[in-house]
PDB file of N, CA and C in Angstrom:
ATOM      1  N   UNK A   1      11.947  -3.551 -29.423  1.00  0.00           N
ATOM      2  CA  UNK A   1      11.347  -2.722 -28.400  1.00  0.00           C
ATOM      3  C   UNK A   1      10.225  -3.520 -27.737  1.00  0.00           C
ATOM      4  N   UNK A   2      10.255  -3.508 -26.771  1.00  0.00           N
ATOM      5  CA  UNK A   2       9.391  -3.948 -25.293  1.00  0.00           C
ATOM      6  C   UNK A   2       8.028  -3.324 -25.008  1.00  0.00           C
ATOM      7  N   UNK A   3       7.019  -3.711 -24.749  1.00  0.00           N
ATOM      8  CA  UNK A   3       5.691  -2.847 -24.565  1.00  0.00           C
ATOM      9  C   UNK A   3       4.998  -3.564 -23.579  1.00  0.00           C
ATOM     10  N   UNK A   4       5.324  -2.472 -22.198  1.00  0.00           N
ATOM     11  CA  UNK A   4       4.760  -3.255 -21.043  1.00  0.00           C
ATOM     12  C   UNK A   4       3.410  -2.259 -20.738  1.00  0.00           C
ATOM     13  N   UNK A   5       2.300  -3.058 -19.793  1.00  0.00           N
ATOM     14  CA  UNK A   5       1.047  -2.570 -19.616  1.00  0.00           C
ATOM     15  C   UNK A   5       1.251  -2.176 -17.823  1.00  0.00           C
ATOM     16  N   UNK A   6       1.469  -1.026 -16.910  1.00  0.00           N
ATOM     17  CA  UNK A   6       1.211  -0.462 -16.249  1.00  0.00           C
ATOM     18  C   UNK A   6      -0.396  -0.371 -15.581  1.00  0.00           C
ATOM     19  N   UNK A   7      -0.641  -0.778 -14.265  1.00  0.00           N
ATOM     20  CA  UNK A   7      -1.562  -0.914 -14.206  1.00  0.00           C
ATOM     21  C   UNK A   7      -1.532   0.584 -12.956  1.00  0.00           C
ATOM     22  N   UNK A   8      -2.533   1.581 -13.638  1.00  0.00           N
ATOM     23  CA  UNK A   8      -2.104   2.904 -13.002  1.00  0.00           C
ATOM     24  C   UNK A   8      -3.611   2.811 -11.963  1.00  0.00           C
ATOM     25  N   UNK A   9      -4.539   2.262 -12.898  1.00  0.00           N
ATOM     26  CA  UNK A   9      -6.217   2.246 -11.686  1.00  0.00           C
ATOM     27  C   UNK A   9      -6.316   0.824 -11.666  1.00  0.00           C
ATOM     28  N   UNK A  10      -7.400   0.501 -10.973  1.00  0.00           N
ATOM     29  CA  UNK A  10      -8.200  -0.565 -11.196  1.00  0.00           C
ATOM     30  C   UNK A  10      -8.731  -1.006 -12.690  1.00  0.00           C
ATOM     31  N   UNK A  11      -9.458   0.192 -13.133  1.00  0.00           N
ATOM     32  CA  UNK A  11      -9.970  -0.003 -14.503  1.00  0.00           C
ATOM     33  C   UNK A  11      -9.231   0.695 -15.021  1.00  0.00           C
ATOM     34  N   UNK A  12      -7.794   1.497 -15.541  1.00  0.00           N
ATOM     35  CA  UNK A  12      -7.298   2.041 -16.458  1.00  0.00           C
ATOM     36  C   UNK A  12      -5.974   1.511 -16.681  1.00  0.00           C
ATOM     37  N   UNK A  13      -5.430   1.166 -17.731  1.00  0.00           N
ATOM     38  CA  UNK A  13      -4.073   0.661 -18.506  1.00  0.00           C
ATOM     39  C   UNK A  13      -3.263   1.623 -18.848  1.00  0.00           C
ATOM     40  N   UNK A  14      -2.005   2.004 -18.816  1.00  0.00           N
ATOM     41  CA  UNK A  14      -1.510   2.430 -19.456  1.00  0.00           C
ATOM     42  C   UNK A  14      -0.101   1.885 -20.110  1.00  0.00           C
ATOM     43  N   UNK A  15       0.175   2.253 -21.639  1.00  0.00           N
ATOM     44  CA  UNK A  15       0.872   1.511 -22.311  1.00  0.00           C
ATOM     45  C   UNK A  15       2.126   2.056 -22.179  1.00  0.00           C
ATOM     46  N   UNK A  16       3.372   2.022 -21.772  1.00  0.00           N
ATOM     47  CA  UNK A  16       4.604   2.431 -22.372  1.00  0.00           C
ATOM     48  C   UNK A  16       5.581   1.563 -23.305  1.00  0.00           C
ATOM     49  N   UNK A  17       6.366   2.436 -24.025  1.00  0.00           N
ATOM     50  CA  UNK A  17       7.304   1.606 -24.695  1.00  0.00           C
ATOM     51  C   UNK A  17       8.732   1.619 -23.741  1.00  0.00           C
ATOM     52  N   UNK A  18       9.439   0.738 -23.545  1.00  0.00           N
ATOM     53  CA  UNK A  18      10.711   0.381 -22.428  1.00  0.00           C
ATOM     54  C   UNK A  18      11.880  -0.067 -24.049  1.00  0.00           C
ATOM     55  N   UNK A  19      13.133   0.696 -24.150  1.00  0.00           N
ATOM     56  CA  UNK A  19      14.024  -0.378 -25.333  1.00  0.00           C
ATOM     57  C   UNK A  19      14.684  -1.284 -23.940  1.00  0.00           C
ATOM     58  N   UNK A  20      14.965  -2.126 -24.882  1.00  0.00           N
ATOM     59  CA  UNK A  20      15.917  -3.438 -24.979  1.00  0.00           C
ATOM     60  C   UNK A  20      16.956  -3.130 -23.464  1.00  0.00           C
ATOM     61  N   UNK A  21      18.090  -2.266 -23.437  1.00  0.00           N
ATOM     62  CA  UNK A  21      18.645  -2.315 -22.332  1.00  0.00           C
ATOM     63  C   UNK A  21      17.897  -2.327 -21.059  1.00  0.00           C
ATOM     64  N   UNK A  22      17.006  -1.373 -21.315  1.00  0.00           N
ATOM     65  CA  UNK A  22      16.047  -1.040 -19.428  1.00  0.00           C
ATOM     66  C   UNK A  22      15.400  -2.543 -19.191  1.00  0.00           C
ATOM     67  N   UNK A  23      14.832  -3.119 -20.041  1.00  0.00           N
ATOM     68  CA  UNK A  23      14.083  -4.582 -20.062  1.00  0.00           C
ATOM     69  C   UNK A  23      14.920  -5.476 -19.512  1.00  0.00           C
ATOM     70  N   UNK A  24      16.199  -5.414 -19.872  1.00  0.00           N
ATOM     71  CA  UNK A  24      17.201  -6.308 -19.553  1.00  0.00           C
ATOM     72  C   UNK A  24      17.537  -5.729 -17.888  1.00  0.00           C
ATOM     73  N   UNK A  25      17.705  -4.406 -17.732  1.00  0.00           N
ATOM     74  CA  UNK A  25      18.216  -3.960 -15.999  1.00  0.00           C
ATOM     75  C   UNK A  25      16.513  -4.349 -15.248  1.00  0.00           C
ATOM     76  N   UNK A  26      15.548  -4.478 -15.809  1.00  0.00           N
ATOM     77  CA  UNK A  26      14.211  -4.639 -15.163  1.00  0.00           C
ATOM     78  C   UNK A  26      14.400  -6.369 -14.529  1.00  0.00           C
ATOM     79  N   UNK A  27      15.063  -7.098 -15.518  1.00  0.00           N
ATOM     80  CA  UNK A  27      14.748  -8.555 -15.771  1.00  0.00           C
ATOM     81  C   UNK A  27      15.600  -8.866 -14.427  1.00  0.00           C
ATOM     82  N   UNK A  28      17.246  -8.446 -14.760  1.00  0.00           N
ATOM     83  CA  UNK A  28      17.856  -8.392 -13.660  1.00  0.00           C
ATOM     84  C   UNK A  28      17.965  -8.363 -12.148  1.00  0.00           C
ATOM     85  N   UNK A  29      17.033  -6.831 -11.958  1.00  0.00           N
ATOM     86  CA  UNK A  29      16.078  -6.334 -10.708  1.00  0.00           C
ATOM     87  C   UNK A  29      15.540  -7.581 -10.506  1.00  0.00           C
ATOM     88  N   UNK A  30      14.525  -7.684 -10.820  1.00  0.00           N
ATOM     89  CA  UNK A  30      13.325  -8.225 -10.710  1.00  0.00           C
ATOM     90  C   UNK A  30      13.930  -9.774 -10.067  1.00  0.00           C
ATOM     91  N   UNK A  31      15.181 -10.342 -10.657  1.00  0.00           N
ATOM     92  CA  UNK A  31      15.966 -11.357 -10.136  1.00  0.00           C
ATOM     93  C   UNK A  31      15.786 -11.556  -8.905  1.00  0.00           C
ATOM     94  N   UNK A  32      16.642 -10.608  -8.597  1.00  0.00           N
ATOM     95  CA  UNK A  32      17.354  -9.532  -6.634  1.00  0.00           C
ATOM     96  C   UNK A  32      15.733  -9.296  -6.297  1.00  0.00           C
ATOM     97  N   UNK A  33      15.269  -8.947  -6.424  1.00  0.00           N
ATOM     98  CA  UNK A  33      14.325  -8.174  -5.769  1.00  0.00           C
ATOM     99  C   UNK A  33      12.946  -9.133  -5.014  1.00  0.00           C
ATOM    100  N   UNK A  34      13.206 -10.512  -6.476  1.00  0.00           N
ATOM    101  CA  UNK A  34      12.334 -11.943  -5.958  1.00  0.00           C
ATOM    102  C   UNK A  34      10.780 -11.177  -6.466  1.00  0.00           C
ATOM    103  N   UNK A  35      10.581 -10.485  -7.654  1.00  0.00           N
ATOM    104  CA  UNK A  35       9.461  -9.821  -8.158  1.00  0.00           C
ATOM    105  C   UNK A  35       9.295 -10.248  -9.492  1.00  0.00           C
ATOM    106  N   UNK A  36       8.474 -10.386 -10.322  1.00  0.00           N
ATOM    107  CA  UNK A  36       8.299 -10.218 -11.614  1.00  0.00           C
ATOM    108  C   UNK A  36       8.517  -8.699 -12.219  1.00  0.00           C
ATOM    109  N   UNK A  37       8.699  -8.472 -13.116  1.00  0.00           N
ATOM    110  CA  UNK A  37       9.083  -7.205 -13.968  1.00  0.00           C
ATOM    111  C   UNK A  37       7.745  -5.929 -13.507  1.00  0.00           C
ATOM    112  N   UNK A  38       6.919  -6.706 -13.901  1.00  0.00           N
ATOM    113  CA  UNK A  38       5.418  -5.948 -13.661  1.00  0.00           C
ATOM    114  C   UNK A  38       5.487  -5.383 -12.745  1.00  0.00           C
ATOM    115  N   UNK A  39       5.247  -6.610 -11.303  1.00  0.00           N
ATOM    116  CA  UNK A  39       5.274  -5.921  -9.866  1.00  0.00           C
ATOM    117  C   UNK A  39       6.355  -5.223  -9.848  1.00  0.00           C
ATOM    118  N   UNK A  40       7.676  -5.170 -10.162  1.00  0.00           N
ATOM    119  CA  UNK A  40       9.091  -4.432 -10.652  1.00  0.00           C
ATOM    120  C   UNK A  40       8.619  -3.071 -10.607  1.00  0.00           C
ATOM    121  N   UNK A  41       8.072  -3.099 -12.049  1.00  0.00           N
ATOM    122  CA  UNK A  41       7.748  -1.458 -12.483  1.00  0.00           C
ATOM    123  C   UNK A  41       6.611  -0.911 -11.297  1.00  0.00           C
ATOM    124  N   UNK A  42       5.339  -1.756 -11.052  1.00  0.00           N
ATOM    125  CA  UNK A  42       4.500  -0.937 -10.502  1.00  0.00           C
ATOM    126  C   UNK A  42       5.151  -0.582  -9.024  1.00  0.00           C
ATOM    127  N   UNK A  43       5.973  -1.539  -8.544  1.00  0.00           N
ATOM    128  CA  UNK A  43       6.555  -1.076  -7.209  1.00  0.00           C
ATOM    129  C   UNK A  43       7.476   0.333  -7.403  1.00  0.00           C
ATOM    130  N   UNK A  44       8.197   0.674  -8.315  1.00  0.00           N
ATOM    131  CA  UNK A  44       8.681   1.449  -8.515  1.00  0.00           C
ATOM    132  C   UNK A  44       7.881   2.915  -9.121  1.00  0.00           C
ATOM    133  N   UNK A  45       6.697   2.374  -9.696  1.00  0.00           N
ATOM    134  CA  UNK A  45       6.464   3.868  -9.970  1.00  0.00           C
ATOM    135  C   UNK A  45       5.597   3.730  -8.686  1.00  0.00           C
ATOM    136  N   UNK A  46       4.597   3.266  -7.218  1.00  0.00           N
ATOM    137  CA  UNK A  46       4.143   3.440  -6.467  1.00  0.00           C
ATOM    138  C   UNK A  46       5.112   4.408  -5.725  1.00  0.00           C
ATOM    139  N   UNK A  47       6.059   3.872  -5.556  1.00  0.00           N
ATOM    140  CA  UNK A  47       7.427   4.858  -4.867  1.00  0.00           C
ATOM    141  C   UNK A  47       7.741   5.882  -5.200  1.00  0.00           C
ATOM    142  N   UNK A  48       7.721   6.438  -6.422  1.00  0.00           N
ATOM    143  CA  UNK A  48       8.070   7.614  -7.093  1.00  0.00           C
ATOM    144  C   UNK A  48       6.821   8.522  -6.724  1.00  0.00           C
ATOM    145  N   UNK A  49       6.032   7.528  -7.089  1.00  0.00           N
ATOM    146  CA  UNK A  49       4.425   8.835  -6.532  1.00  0.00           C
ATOM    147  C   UNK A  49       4.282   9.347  -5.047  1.00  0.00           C
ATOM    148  N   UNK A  50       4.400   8.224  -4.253  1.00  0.00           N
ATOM    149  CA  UNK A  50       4.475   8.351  -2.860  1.00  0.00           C
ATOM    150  C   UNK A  50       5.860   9.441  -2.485  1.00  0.00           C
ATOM    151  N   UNK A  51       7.059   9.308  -2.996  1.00  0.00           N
ATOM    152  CA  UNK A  51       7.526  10.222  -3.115  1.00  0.00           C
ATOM    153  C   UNK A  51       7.009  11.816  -3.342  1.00  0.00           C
ATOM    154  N   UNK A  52       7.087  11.843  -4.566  1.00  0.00           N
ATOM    155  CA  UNK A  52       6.200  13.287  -4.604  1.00  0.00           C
ATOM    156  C   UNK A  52       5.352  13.837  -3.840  1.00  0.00           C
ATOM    157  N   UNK A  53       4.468  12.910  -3.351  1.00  0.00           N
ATOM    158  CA  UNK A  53       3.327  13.525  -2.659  1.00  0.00           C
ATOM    159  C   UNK A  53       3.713  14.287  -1.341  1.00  0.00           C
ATOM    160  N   UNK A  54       4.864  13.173  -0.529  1.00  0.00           N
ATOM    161  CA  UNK A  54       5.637  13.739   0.274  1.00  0.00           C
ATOM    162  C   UNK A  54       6.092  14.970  -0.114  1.00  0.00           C
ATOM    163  N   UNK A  55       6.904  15.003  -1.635  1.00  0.00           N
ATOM    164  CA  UNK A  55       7.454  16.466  -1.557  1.00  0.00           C
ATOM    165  C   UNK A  55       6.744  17.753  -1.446  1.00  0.00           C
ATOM    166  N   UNK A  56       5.384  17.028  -2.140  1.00  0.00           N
ATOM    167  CA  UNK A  56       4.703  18.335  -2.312  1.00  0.00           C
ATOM    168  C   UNK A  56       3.896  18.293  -0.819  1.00  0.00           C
ATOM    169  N   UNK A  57       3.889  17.501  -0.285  1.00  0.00           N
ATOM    170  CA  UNK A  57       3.230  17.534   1.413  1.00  0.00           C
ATOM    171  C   UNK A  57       3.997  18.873   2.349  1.00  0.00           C
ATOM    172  N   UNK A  58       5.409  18.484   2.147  1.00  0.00           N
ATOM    173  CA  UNK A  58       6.526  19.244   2.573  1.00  0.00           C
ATOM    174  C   UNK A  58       6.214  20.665   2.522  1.00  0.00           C
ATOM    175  N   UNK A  59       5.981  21.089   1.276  1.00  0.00           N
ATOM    176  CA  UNK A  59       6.275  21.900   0.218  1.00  0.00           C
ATOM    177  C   UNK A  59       4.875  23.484   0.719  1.00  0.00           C
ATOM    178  N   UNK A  60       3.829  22.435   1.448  1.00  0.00           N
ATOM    179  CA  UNK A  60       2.684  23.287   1.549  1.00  0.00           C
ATOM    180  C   UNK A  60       2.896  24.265   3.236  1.00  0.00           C
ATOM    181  N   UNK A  61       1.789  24.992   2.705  1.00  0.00           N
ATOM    182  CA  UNK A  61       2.118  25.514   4.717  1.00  0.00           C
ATOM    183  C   UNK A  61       0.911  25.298   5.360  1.00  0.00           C
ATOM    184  N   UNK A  62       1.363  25.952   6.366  1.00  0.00           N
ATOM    185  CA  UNK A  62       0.523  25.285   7.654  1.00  0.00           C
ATOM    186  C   UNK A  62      -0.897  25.253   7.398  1.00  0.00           C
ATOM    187  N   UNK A  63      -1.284  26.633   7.309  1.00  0.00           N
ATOM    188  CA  UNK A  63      -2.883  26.891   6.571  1.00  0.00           C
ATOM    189  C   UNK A  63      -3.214  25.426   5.497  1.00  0.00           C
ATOM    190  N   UNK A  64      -2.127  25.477   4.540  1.00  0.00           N
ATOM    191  CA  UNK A  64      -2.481  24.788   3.248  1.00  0.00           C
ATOM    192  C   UNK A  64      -2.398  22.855   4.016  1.00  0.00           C
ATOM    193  N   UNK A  65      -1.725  22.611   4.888  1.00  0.00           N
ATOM    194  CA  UNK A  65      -1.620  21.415   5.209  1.00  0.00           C
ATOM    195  C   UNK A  65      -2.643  21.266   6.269  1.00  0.00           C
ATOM    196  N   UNK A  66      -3.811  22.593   6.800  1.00  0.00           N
ATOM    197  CA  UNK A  66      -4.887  22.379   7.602  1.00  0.00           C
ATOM    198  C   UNK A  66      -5.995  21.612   6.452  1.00  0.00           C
ATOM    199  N   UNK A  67      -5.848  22.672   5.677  1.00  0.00           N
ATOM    200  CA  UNK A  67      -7.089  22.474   4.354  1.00  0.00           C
ATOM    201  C   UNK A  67      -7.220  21.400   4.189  1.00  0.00           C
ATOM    202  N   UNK A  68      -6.217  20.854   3.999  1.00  0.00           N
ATOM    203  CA  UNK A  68      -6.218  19.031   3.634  1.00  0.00           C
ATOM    204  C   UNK A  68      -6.134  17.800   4.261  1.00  0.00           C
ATOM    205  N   UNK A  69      -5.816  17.972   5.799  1.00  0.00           N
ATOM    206  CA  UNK A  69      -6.342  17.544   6.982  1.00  0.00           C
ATOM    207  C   UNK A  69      -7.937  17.302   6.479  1.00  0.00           C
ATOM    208  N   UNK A  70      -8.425  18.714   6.997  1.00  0.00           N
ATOM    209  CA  UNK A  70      -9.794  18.187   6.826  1.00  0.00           C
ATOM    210  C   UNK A  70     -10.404  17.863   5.555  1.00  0.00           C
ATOM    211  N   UNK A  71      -9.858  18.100   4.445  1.00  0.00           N
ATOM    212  CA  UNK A  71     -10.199  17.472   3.133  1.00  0.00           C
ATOM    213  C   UNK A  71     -10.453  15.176   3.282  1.00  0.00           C
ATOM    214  N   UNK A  72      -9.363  15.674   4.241  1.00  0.00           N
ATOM    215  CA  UNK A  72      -9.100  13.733   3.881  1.00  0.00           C
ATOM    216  C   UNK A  72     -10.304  13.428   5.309  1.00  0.00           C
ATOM    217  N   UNK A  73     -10.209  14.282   6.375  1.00  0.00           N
ATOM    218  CA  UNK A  73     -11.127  14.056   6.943  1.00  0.00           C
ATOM    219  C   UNK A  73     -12.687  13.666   6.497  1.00  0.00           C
ATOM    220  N   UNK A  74     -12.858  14.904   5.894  1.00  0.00           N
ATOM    221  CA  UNK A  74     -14.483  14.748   5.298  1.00  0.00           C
ATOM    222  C   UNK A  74     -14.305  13.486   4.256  1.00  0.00           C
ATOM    223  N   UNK A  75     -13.373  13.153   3.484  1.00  0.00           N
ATOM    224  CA  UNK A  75     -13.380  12.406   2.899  1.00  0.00           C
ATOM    225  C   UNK A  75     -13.902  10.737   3.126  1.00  0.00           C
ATOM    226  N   UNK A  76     -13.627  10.673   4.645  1.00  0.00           N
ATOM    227  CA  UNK A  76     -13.673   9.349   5.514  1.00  0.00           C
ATOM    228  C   UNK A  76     -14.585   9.332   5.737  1.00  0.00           C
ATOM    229  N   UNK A  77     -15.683  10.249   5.895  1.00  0.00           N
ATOM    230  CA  UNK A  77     -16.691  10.336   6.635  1.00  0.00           C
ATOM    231  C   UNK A  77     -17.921   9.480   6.118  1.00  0.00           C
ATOM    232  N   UNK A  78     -18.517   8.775   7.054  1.00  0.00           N
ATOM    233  CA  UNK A  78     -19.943   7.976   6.120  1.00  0.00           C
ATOM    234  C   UNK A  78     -20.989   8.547   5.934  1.00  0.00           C
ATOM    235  N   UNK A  79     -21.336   9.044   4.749  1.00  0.00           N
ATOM    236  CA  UNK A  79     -22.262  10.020   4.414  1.00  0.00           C
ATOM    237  C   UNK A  79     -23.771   9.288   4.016  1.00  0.00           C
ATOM    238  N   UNK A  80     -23.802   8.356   4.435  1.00  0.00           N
ATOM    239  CA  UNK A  80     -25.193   7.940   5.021  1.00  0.00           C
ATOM    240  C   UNK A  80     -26.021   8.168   6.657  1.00  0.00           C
ATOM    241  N   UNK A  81     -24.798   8.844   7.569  1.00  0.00           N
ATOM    242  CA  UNK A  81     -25.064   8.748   8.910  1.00  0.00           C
ATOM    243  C   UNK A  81     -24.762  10.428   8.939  1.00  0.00           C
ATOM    244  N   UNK A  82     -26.424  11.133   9.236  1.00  0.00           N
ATOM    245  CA  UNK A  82     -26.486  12.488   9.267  1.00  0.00           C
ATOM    246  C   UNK A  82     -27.157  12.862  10.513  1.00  0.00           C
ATOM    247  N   UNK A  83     -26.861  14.420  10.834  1.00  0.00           N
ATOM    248  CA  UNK A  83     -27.326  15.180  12.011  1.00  0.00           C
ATOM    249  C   UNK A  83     -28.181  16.017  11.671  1.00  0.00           C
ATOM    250  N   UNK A  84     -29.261  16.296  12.664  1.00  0.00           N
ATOM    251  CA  UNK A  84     -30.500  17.478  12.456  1.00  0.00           C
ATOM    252  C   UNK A  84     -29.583  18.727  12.211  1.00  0.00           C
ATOM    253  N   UNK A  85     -30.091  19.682  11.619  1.00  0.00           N
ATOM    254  CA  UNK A  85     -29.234  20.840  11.545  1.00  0.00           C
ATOM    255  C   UNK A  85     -29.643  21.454  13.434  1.00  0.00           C
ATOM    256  N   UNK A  86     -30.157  21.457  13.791  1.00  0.00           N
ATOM    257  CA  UNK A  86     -30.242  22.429  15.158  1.00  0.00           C
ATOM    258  C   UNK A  86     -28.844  20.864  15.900  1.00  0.00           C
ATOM    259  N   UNK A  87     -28.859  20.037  16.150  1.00  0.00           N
ATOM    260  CA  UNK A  87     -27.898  19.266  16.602  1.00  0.00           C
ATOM    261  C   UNK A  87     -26.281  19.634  15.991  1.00  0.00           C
ATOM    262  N   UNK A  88     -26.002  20.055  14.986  1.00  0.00           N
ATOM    263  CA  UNK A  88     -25.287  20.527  13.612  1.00  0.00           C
ATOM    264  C   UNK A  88     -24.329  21.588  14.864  1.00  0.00           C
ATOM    265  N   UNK A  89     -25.286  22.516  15.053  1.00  0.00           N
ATOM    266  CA  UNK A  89     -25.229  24.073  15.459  1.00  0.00           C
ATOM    267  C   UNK A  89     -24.793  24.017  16.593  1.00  0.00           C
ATOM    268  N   UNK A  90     -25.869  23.246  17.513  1.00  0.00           N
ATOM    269  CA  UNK A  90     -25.248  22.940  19.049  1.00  0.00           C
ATOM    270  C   UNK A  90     -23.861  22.457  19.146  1.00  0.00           C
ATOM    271  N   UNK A  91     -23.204  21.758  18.088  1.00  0.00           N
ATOM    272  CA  UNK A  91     -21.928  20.907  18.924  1.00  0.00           C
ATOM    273  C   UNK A  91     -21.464  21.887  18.361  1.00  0.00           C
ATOM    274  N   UNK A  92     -21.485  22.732  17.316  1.00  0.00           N
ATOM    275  CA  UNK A  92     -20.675  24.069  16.872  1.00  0.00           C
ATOM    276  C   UNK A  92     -20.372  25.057  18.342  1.00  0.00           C
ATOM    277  N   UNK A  93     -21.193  25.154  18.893  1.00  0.00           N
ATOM    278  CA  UNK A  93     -21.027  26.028  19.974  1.00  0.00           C
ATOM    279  C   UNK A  93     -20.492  25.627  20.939  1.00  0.00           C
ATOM    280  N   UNK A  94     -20.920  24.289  21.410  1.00  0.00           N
ATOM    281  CA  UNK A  94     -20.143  23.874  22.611  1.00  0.00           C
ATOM    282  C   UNK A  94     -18.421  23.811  22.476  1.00  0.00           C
TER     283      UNK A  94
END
């Protein structure tokens, strides 16, 4: 049995165990594909996630796919560069 290291963060590892046949269809891939096993797996589980996210992107409604618009919005935002609250209020109204 095979024990490859997944690199899921920057700073976090995770360990799985792979048997003997999948190692061998990885080695294969990885041939065709002009990748090492590693980049192999992480390209493949990047895809699977990116997948999902899509599904569950799909999956939400309109309201729920506003929410998170502006979720990723505020997210971007540089929160060193702030407005007076009376400036705040004004562009609210206009």
């Amino acid at each position: 049995m095979y024990i490859f290291a997944i690199l899921v963060n920057k700073v976090m590892r995770k360990i799985i165990d792979i048997n003997d046949t999948m190692v061998t269809k990885l080695k294969i891939l990885s041939v065709f594909e002009n990748l090492s096993v590693k980049a192999l797996i992480e390209k493949a589980v990047e895809s699977f996630v990116n997948n999902k996210e899509k599904e569950r992107f799909d999956n939400l409604t309109a309201k729920d796919k506003e929410d998170l618009g502006l979720l990723l919005l505020m997210q971007q935002v540089d929160k060193t560069e702030t407005v007076s609250k009376e400036d705040f209020f004004k562009a609210l109204n206009e």
